[in-house]
C-alpha atoms as a PDB file:
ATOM      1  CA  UNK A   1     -16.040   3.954  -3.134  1.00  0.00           C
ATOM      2  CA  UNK A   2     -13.535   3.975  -5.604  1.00  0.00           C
ATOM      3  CA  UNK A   3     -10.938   6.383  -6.415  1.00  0.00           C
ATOM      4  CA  UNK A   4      -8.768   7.349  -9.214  1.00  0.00           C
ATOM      5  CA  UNK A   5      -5.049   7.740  -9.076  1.00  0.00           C
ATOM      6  CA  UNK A   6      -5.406  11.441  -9.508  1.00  0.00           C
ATOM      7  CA  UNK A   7      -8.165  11.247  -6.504  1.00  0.00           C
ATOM      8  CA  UNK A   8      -5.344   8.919  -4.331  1.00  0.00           C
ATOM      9  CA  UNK A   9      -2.741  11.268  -5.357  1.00  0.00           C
ATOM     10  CA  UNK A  10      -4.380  14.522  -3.876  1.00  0.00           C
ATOM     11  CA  UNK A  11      -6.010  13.338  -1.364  1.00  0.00           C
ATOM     12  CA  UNK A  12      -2.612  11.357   0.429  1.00  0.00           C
ATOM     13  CA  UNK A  13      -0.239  13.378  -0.297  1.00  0.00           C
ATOM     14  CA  UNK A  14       1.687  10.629  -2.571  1.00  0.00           C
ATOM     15  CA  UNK A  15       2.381  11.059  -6.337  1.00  0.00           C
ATOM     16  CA  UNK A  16       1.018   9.294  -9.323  1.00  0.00           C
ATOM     17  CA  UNK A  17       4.640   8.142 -10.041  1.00  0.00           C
ATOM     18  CA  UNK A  18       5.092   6.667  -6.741  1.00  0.00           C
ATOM     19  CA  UNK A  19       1.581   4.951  -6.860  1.00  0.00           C
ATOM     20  CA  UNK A  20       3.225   3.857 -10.005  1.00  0.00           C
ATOM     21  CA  UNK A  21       5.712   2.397  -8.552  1.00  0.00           C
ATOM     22  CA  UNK A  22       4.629   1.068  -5.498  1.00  0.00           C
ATOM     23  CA  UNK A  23       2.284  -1.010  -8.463  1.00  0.00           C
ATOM     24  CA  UNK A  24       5.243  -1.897 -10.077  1.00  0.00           C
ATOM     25  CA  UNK A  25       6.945  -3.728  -6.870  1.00  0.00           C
ATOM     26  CA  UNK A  26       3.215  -5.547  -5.544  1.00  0.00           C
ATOM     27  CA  UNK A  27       2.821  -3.128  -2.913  1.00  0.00           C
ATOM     28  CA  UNK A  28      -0.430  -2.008  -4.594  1.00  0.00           C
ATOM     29  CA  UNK A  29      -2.796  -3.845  -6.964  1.00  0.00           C
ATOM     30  CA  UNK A  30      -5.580  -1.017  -7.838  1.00  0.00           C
ATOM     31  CA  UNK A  31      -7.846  -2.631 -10.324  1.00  0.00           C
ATOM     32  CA  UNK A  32      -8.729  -1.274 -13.849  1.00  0.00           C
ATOM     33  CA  UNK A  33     -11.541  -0.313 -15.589  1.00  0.00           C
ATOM     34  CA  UNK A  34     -12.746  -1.360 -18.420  1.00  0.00           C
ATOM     35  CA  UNK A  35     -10.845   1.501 -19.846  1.00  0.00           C
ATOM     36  CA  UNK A  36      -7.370   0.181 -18.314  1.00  0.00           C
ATOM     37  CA  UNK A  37      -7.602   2.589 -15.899  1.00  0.00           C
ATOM     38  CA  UNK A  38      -6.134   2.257 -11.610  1.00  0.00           C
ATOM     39  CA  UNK A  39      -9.098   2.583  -9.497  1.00  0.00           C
ATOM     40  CA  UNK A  40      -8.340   2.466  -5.935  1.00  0.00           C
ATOM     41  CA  UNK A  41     -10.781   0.532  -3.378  1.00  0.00           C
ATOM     42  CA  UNK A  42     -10.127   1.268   0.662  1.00  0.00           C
ATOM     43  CA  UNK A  43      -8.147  -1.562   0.741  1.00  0.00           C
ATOM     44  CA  UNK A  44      -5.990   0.148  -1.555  1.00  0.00           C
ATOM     45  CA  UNK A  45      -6.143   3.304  -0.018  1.00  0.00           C
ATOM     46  CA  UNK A  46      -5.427   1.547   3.615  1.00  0.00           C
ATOM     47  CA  UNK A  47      -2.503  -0.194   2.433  1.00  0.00           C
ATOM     48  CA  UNK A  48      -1.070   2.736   1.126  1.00  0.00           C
ATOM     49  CA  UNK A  49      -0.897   4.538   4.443  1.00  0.00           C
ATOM     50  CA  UNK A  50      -0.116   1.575   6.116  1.00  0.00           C
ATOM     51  CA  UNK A  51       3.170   1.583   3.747  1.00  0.00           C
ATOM     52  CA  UNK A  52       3.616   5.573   4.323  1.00  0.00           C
ATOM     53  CA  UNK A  53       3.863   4.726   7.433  1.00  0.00           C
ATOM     54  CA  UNK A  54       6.138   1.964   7.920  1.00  0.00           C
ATOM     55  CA  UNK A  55       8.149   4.279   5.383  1.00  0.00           C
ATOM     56  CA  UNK A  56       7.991   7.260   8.062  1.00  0.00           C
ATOM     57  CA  UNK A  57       9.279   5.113  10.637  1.00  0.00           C
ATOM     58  CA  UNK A  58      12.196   4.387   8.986  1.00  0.00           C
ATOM     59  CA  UNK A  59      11.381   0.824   7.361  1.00  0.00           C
ATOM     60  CA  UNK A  60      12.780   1.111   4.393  1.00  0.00           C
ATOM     61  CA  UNK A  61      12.258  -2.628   3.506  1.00  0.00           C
ATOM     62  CA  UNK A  62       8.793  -1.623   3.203  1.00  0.00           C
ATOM     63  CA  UNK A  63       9.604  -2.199  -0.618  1.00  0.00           C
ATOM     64  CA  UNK A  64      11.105  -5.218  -0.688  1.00  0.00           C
ATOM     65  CA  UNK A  65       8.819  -8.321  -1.496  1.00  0.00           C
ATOM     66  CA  UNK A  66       8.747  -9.943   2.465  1.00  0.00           C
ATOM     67  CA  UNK A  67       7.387  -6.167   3.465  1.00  0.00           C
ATOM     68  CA  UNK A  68       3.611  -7.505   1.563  1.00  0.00           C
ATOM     69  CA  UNK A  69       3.262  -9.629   4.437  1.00  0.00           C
ATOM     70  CA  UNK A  70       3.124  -7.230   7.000  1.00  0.00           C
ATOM     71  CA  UNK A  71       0.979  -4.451   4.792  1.00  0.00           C
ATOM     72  CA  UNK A  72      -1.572  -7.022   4.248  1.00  0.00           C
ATOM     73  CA  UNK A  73      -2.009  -7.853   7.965  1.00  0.00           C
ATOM     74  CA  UNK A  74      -5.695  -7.103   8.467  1.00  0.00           C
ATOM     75  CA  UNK A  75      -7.411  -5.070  11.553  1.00  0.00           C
ATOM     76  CA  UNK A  76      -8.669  -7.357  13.247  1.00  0.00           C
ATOM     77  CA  UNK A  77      -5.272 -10.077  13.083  1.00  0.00           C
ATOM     78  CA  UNK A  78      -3.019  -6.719  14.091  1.00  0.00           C
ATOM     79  CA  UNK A  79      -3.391  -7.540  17.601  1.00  0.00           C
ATOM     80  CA  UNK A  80      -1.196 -11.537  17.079  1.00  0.00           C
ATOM     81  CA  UNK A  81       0.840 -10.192  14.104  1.00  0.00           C
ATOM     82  CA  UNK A  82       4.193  -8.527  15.509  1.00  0.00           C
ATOM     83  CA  UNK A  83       6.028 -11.605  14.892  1.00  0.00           C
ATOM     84  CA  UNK A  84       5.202 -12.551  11.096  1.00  0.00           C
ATOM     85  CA  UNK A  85       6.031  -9.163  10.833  1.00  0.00           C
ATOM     86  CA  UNK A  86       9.248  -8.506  12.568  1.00  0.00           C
ATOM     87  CA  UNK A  87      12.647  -9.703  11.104  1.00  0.00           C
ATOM     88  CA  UNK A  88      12.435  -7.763   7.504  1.00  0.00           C
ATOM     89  CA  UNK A  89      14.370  -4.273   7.719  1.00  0.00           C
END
């Protein structure tokens, strides 16, 4: 199910200027519409709290470029990932 950014914003707790932005760096690529506007899949949406929080616990490289690799890490590779994700922070 897809989401708006309003629908994001309320229901995470994040702005619509911070979705923005996190857009603006690559940390989120909703897709648009056919009306140009950000719908959010669960990928999205996962993403997003997986970069909440990394944030919360204190990585604040979570916006540089390298941090993509480590937000994209899926579920089931977690498990083998710590080291393609460690070094950035």
């Amino acid at each position: 199910m897809e989401q708006t950014i309003g629908e994001v914003a309320r229901r995470t707790g994040v702005t619509e200027r911070t979705l923005r932005y996190y857009e603006v760096l690559g940390l989120l690529t909703p897709r648009r519409d056919t009306g140009g506007r950000r719908r959010y899949d669960v990928e999205q949406v996962d993403r997003l709290y997986r970069i909440r929080l990394m944030r919360e616990l204190g990585h604040r490289a979570t916006l540089r470029p390298k941090a993509n690799r480590c937000l994209s890490v899926g579920l089931s590779a977690r498990r083998g990932s710590s080291r393609r994700c460690s070094g950035f922070g």
